[in-house]
C-alpha atoms as a PDB file:
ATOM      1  CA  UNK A   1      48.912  29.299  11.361  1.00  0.00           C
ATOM      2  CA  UNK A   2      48.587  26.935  14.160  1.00  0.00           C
ATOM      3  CA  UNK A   3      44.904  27.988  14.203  1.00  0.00           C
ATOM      4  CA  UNK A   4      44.144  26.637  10.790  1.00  0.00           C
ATOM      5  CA  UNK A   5      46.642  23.235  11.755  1.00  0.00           C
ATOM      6  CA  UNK A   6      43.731  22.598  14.635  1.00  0.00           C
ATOM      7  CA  UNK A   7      41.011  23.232  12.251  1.00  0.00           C
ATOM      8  CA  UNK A   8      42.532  20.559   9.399  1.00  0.00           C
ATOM      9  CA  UNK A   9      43.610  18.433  12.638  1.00  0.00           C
ATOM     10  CA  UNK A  10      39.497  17.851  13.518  1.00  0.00           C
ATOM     11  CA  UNK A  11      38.012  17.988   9.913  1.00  0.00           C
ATOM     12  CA  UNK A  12      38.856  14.159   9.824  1.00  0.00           C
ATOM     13  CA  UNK A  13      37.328  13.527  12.889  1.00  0.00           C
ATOM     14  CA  UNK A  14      34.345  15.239  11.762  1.00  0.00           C
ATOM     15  CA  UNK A  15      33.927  13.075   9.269  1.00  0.00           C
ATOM     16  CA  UNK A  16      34.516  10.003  10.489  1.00  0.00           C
ATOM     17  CA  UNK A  17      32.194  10.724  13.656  1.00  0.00           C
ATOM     18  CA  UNK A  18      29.442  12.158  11.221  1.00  0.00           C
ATOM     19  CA  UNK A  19      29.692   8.812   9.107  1.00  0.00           C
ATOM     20  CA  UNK A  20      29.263   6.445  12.546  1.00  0.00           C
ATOM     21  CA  UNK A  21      26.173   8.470  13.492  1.00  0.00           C
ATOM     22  CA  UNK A  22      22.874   8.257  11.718  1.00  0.00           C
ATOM     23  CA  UNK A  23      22.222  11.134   9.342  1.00  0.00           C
ATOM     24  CA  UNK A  24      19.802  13.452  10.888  1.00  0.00           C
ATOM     25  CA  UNK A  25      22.259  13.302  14.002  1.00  0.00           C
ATOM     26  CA  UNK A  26      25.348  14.677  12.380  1.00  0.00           C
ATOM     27  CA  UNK A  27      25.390  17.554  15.085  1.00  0.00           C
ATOM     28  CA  UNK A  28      26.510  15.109  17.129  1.00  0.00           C
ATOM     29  CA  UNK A  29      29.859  14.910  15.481  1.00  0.00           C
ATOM     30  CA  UNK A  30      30.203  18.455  16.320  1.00  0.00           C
ATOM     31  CA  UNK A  31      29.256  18.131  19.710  1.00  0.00           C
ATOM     32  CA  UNK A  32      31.902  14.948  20.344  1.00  0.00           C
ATOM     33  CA  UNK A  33      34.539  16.841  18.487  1.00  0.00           C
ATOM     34  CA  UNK A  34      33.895  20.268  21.371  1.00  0.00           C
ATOM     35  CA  UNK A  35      34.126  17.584  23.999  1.00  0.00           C
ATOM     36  CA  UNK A  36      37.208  15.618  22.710  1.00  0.00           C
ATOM     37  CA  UNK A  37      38.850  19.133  22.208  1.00  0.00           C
ATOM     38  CA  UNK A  38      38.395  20.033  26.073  1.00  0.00           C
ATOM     39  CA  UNK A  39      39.024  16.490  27.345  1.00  0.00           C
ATOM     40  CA  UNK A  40      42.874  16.934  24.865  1.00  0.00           C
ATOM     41  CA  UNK A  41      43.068  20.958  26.555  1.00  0.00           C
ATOM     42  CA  UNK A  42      42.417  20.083  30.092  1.00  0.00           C
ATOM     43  CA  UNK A  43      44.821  16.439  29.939  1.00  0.00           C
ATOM     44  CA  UNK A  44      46.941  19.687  28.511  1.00  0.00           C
ATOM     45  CA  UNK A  45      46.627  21.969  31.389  1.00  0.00           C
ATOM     46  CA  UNK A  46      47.025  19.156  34.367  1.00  0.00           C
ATOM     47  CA  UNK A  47      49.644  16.960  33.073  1.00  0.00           C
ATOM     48  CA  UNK A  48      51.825  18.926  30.853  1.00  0.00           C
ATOM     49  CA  UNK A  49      53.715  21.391  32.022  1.00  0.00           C
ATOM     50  CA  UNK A  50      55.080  22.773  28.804  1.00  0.00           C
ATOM     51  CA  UNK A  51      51.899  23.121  26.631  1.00  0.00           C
ATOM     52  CA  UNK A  52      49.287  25.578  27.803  1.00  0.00           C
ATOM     53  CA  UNK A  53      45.465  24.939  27.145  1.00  0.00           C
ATOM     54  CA  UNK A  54      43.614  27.319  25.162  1.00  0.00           C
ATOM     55  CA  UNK A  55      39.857  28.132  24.475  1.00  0.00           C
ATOM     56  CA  UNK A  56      41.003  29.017  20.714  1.00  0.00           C
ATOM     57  CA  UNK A  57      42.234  25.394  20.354  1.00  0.00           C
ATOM     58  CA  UNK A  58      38.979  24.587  21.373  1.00  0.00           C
ATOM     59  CA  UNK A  59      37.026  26.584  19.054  1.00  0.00           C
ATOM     60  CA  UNK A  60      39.273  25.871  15.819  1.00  0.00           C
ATOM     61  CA  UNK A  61      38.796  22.042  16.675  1.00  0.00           C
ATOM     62  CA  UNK A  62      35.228  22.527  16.723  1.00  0.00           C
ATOM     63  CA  UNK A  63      35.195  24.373  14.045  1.00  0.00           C
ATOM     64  CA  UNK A  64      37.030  21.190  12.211  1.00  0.00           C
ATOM     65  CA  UNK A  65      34.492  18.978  13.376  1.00  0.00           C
ATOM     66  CA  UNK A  66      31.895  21.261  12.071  1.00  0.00           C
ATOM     67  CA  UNK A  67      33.547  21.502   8.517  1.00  0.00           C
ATOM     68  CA  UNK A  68      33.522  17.846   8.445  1.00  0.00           C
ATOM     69  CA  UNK A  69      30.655  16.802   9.661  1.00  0.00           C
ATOM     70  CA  UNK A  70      28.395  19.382   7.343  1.00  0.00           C
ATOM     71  CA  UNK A  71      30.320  17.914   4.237  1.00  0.00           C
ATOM     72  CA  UNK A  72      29.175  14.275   5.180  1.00  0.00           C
ATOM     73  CA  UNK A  73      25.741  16.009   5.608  1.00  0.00           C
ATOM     74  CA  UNK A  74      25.985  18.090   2.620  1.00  0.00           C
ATOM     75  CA  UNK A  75      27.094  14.476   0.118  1.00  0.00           C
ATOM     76  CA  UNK A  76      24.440  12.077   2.044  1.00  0.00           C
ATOM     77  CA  UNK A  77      21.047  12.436   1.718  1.00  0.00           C
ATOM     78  CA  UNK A  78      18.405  11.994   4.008  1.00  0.00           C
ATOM     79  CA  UNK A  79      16.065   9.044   3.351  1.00  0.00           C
ATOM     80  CA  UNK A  80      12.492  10.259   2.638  1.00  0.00           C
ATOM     81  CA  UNK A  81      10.320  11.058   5.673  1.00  0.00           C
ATOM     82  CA  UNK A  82       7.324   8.744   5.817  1.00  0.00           C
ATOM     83  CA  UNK A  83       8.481   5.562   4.084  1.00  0.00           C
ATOM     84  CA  UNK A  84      10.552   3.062   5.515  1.00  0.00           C
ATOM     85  CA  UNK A  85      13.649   2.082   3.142  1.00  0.00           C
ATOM     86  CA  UNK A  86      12.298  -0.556   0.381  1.00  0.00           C
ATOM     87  CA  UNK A  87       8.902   0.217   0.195  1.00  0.00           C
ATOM     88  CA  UNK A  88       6.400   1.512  -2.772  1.00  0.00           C
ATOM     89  CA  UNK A  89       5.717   5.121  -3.248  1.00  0.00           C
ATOM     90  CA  UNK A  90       2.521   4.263  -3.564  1.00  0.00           C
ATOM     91  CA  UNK A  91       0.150   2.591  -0.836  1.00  0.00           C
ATOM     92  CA  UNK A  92      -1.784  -0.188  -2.101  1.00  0.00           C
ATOM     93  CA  UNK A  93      -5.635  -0.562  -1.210  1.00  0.00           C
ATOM     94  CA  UNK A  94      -6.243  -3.779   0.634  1.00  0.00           C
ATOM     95  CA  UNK A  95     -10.439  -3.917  -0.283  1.00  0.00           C
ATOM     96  CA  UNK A  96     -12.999  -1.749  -1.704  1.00  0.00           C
ATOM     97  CA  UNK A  97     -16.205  -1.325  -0.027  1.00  0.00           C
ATOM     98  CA  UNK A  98     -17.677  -4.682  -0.173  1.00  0.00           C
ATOM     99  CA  UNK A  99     -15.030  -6.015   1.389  1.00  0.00           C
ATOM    100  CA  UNK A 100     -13.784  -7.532  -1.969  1.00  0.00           C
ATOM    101  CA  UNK A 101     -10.024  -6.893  -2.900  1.00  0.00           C
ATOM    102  CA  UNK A 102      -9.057  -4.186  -5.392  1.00  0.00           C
ATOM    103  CA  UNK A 103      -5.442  -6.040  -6.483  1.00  0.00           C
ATOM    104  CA  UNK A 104      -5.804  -8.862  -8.625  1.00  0.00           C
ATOM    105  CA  UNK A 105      -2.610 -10.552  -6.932  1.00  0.00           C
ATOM    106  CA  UNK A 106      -4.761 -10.483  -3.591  1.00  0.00           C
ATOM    107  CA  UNK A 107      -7.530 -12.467  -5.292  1.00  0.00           C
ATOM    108  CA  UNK A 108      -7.856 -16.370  -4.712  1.00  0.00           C
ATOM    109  CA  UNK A 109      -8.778 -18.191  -7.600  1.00  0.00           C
ATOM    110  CA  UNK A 110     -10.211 -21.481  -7.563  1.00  0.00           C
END
């Protein structure tokens, strides 16, 4: 039971971190959410006590961060490799061989 609790605990954090980060980085969500799991289990095991820290925690916070960070990856897509954002799908052709423009919007008339 607790298991699952730190599992749904991270899946928002996931998420969140996934959303900050560009898309083909959303790993990095997982790897923040392993690293703010051990920073919360060793505060845990120095200052408290009460609580004991826990590699499991660790894991099934991970875990959360993984589950939400592969749904934001899953629901955004990628933008195309090889064309910045905005531009034509199709390149247009400056000049022919003369040297004499091929687009009739390139052409000066007088």
């Amino acid at each position: 039971m607790e298991g699952g609790a730190n599992v749904l605990l991270f899946v928002p954090f996931g998420v969140l971190a996934a959303l900050i980060l560009p898309v083909r980085r959303w790993w990095l969500a997982v790897a923040c959410g392993a690293l703010t799991s051990g920073a919360i289990e060793i505060i845990q095991f120095v200052s408290l006590s009460q609580r004991h820290a826990s590699l499991a925690d660790v894991v099934n916070n991970t875990l959360g961060a993984l589950l939400g960070a592969a749904a934001v990856r899953i629901i955004q897509k990628p933008p195309d490799r090889g064309k910045a954002p905005g531009t034509a799908s199709k390149p247009i052709r400056k000049s022919n061989e003369g040297g004499v423009p091929c687009e009739p919007s390139q052409t000066q008339q007088t």
